[in-house]
C-alpha atoms as a PDB file:
ATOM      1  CA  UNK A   1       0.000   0.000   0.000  1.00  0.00           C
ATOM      2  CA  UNK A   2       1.743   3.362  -1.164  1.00  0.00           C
ATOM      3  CA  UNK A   3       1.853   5.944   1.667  1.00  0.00           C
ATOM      4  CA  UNK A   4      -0.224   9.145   0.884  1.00  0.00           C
ATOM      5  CA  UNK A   5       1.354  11.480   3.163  1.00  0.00           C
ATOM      6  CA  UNK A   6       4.262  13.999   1.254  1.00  0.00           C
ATOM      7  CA  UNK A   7       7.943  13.663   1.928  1.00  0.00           C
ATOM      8  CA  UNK A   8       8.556  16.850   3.176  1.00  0.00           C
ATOM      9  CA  UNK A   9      12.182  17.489   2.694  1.00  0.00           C
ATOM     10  CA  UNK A  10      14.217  17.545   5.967  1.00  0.00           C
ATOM     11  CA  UNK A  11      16.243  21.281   6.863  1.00  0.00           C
ATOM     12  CA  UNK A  12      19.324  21.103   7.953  1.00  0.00           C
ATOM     13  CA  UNK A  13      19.399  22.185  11.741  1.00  0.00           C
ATOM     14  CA  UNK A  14      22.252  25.395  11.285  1.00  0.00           C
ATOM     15  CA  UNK A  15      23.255  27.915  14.044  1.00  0.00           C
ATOM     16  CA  UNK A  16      23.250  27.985  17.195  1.00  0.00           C
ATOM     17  CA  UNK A  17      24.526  24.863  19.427  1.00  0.00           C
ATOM     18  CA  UNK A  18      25.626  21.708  17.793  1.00  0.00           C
ATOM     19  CA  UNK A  19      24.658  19.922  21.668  1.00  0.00           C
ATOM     20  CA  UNK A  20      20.770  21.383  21.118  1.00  0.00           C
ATOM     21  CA  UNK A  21      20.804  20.516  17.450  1.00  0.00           C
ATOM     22  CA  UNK A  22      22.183  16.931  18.101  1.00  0.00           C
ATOM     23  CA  UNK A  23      19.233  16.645  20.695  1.00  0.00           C
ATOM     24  CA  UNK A  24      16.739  17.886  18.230  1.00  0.00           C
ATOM     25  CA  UNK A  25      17.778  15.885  15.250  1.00  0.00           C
ATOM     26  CA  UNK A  26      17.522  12.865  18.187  1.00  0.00           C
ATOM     27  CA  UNK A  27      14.271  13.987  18.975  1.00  0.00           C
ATOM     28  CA  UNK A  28      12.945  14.303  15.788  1.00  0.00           C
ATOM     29  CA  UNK A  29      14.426  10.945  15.040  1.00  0.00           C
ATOM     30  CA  UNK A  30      12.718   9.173  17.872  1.00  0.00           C
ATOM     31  CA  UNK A  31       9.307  10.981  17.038  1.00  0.00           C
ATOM     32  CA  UNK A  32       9.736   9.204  13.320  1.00  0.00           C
ATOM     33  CA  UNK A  33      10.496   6.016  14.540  1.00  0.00           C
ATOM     34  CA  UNK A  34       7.602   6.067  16.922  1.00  0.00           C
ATOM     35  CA  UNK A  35       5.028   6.897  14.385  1.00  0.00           C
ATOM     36  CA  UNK A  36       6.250   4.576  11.681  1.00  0.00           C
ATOM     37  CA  UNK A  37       5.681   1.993  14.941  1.00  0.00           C
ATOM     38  CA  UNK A  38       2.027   3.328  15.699  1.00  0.00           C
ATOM     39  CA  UNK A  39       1.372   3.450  12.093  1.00  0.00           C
ATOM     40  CA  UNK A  40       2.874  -0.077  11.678  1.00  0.00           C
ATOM     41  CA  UNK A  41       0.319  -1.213  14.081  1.00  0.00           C
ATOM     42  CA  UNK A  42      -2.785   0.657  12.808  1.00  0.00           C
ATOM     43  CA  UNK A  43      -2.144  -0.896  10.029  1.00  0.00           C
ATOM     44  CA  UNK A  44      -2.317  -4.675  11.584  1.00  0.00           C
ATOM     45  CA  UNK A  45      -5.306  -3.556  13.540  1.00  0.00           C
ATOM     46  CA  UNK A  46      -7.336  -2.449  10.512  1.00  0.00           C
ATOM     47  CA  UNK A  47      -6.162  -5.681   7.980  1.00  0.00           C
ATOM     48  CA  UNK A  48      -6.839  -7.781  11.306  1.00  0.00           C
ATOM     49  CA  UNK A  49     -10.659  -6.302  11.117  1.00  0.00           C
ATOM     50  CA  UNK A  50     -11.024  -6.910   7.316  1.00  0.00           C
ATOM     51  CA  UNK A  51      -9.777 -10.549   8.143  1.00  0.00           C
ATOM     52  CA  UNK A  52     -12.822 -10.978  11.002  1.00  0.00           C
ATOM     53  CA  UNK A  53     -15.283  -9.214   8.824  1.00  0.00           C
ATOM     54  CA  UNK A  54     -14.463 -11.489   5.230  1.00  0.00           C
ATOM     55  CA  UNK A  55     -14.659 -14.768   7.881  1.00  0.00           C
ATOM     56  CA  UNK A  56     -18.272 -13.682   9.067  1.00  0.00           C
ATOM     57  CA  UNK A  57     -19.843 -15.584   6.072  1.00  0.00           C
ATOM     58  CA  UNK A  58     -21.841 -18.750   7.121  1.00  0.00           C
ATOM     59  CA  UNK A  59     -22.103 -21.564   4.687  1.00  0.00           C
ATOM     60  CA  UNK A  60     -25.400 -22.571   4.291  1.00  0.00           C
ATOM     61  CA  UNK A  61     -25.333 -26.655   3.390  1.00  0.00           C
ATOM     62  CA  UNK A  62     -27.770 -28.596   0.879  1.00  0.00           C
ATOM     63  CA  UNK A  63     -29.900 -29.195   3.770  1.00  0.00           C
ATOM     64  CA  UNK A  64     -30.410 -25.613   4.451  1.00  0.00           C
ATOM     65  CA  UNK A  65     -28.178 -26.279   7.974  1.00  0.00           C
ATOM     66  CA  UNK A  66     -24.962 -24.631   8.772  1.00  0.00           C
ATOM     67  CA  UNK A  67     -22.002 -26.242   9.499  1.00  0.00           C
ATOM     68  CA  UNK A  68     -21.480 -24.604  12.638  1.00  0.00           C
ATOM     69  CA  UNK A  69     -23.449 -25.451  15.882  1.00  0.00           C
ATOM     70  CA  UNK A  70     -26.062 -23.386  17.261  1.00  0.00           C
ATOM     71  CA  UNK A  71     -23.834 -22.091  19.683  1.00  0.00           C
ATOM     72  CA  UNK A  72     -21.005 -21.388  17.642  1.00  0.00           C
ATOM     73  CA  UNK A  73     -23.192 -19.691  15.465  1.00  0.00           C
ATOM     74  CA  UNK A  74     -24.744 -17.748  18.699  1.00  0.00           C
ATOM     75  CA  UNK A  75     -21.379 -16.951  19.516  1.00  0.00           C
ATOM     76  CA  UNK A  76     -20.102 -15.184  16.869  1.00  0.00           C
ATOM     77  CA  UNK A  77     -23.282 -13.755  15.896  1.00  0.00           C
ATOM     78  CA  UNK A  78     -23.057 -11.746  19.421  1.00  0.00           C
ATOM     79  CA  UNK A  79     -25.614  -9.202  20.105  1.00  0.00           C
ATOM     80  CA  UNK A  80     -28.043  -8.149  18.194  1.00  0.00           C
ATOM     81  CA  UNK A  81     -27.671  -4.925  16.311  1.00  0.00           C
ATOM     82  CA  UNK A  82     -23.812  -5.370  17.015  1.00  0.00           C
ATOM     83  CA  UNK A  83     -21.451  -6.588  13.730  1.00  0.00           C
ATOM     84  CA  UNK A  84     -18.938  -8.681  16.009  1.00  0.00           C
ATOM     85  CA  UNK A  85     -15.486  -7.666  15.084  1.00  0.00           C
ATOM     86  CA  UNK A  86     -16.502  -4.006  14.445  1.00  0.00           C
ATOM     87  CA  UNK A  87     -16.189  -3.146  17.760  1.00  0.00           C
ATOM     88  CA  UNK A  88     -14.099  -0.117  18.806  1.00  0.00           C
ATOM     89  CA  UNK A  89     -10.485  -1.365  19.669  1.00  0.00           C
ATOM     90  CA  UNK A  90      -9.252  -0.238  23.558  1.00  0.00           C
ATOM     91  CA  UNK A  91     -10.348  -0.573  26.636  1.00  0.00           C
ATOM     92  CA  UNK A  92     -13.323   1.208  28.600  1.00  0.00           C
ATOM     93  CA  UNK A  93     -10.484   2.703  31.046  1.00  0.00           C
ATOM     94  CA  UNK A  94      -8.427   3.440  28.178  1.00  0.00           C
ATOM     95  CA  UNK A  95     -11.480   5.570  26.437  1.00  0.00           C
ATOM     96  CA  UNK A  96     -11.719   7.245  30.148  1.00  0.00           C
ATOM     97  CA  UNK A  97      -8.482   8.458  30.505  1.00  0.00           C
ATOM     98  CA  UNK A  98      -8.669   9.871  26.469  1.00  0.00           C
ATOM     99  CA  UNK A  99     -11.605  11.967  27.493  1.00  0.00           C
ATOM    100  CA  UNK A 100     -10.007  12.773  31.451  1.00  0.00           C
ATOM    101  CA  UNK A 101      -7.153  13.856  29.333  1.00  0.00           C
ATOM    102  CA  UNK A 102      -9.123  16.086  27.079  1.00  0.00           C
ATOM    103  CA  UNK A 103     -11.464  17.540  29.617  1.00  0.00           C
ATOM    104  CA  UNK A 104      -8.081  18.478  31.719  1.00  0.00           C
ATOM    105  CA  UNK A 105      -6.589  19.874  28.108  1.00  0.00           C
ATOM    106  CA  UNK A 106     -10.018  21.833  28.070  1.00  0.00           C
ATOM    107  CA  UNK A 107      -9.545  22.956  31.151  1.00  0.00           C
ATOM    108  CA  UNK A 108      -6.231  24.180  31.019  1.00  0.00           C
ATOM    109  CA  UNK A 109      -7.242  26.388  27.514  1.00  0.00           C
ATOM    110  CA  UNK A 110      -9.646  28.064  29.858  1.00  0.00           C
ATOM    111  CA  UNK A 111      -7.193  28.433  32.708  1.00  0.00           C
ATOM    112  CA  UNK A 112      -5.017  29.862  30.258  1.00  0.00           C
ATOM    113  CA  UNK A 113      -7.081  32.268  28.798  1.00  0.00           C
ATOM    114  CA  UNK A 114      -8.674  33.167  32.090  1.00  0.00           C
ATOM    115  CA  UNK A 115      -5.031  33.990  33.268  1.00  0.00           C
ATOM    116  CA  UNK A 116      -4.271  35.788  29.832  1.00  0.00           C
ATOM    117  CA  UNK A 117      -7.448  38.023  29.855  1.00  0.00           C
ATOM    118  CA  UNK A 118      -6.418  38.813  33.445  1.00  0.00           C
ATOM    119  CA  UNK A 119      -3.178  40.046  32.982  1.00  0.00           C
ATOM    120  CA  UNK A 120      -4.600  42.452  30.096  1.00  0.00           C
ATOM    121  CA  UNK A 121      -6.923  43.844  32.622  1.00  0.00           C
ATOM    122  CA  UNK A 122      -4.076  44.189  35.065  1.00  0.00           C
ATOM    123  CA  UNK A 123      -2.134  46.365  31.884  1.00  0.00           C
ATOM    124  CA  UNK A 124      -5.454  48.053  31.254  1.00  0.00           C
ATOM    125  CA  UNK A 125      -5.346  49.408  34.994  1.00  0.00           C
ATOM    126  CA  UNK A 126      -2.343  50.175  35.174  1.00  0.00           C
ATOM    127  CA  UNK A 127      -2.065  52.299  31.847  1.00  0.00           C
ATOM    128  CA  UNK A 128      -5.756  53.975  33.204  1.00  0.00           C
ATOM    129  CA  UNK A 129      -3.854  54.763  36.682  1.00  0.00           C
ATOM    130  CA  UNK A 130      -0.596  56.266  34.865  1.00  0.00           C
ATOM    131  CA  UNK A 131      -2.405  57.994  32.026  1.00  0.00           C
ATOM    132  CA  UNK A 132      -4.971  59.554  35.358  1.00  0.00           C
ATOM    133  CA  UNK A 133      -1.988  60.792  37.297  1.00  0.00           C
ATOM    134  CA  UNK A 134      -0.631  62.654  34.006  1.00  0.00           C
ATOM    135  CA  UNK A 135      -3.767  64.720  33.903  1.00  0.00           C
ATOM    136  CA  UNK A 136      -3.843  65.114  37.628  1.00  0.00           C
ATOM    137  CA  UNK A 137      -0.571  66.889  36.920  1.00  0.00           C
ATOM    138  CA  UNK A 138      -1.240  68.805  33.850  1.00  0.00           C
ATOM    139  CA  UNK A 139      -4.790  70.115  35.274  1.00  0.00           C
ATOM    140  CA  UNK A 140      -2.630  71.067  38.957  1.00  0.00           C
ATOM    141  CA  UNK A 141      -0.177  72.587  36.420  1.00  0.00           C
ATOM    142  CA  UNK A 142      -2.983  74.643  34.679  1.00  0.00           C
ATOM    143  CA  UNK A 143      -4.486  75.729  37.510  1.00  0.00           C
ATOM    144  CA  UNK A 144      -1.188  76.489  39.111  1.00  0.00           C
ATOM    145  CA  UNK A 145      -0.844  79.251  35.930  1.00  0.00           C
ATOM    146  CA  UNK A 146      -4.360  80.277  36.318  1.00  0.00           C
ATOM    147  CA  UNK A 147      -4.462  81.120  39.703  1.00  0.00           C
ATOM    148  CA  UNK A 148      -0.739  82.942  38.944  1.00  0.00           C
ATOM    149  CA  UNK A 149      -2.213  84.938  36.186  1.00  0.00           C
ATOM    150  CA  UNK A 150      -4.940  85.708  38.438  1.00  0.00           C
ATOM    151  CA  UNK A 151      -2.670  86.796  40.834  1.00  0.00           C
ATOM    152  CA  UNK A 152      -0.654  88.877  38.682  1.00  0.00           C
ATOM    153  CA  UNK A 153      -4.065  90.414  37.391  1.00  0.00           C
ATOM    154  CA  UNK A 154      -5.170  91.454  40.809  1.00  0.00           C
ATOM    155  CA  UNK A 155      -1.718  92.685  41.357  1.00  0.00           C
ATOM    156  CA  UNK A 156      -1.813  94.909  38.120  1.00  0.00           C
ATOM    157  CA  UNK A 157      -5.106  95.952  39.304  1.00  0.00           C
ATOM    158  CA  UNK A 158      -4.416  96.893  42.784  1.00  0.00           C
ATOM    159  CA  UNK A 159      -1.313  98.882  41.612  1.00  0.00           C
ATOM    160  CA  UNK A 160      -3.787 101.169  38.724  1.00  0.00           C
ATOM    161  CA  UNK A 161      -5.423 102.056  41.683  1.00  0.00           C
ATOM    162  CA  UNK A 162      -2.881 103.096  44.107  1.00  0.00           C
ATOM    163  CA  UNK A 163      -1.327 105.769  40.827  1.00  0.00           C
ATOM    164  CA  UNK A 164      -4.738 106.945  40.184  1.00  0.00           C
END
């Protein structure tokens, strides 16, 4: 069977550390091997369910009997409604822990963006609080040169007097 997924040409790691690109190029090698194996197996999984599912055919004889007993026959038949050897592969515990494992992945997302929209709010504040204080200081400033000019006007005012 020819694969269908791309050979995407492999980079040369360049730069940097030649310890962290040896441990990368091991990584990377170990990740390959380990999905070739998973794939490997997949593989012998699925042809092992096309082998179940061709042997499912009963033979019925010249005397319209099978050659099977009744219990055989009751046996692999299974339950009713239920194709025996269609059955998802794994455990029950197994298909637990996938969804624990996703619920806690869910979780964590959440968490994460809980966290994230928390620390913009913190920024948010804090650029509000510095951005307040400016003003606070430009409108003392202002009024600090109002209440001067004011001054000086009462000053000029009180001196027009005194000449005339």
């Amino acid at each position: 069977m020819p694969s269908t997924t791309p050979i995407i040409p492999r980079r040369e790691i360049t730069g940097g550390s030649t310890v962290i690109a040896a441990l990368i190029q091991e990584k990377l090698a170990a990740r390959r091997a380990h999905n070739s194996l998973e794939k490997q197996q997949r593989l012998q999984k699925e042809e092992e369910l096309r082998q179940r599912q061709a042997t499912r055919i009963f033979h019925l004889q010249k005397d319209y009997s099978y050659r099977e007993s009744n219990w055989q026959i009751g046996r692999l038949v299974g339950d009713s409604g239920v194709v025996q050897g269609t059955e998802k592969i794994g455990s029950r515990k197994a298909k637990l822990r996938g969804h624990r494992r996703k619920d806690k992945k869910k979780l964590m997302v959440l968490k994460e963006g809980a966290l994230a929209r928390a620390a913009r709010r913190e920024e948010y504040h804090e650029r509000v609080k510095a951005k307040r204080l400016i003003r606070t200081a430009e409108r003392a400033e202002m009024l600090a040169k109002q209440h001067a000019a004011a001054q000086a006007a009462k000053k000029g005012e009180e001196g027009s007097k005194v000449k005339a």
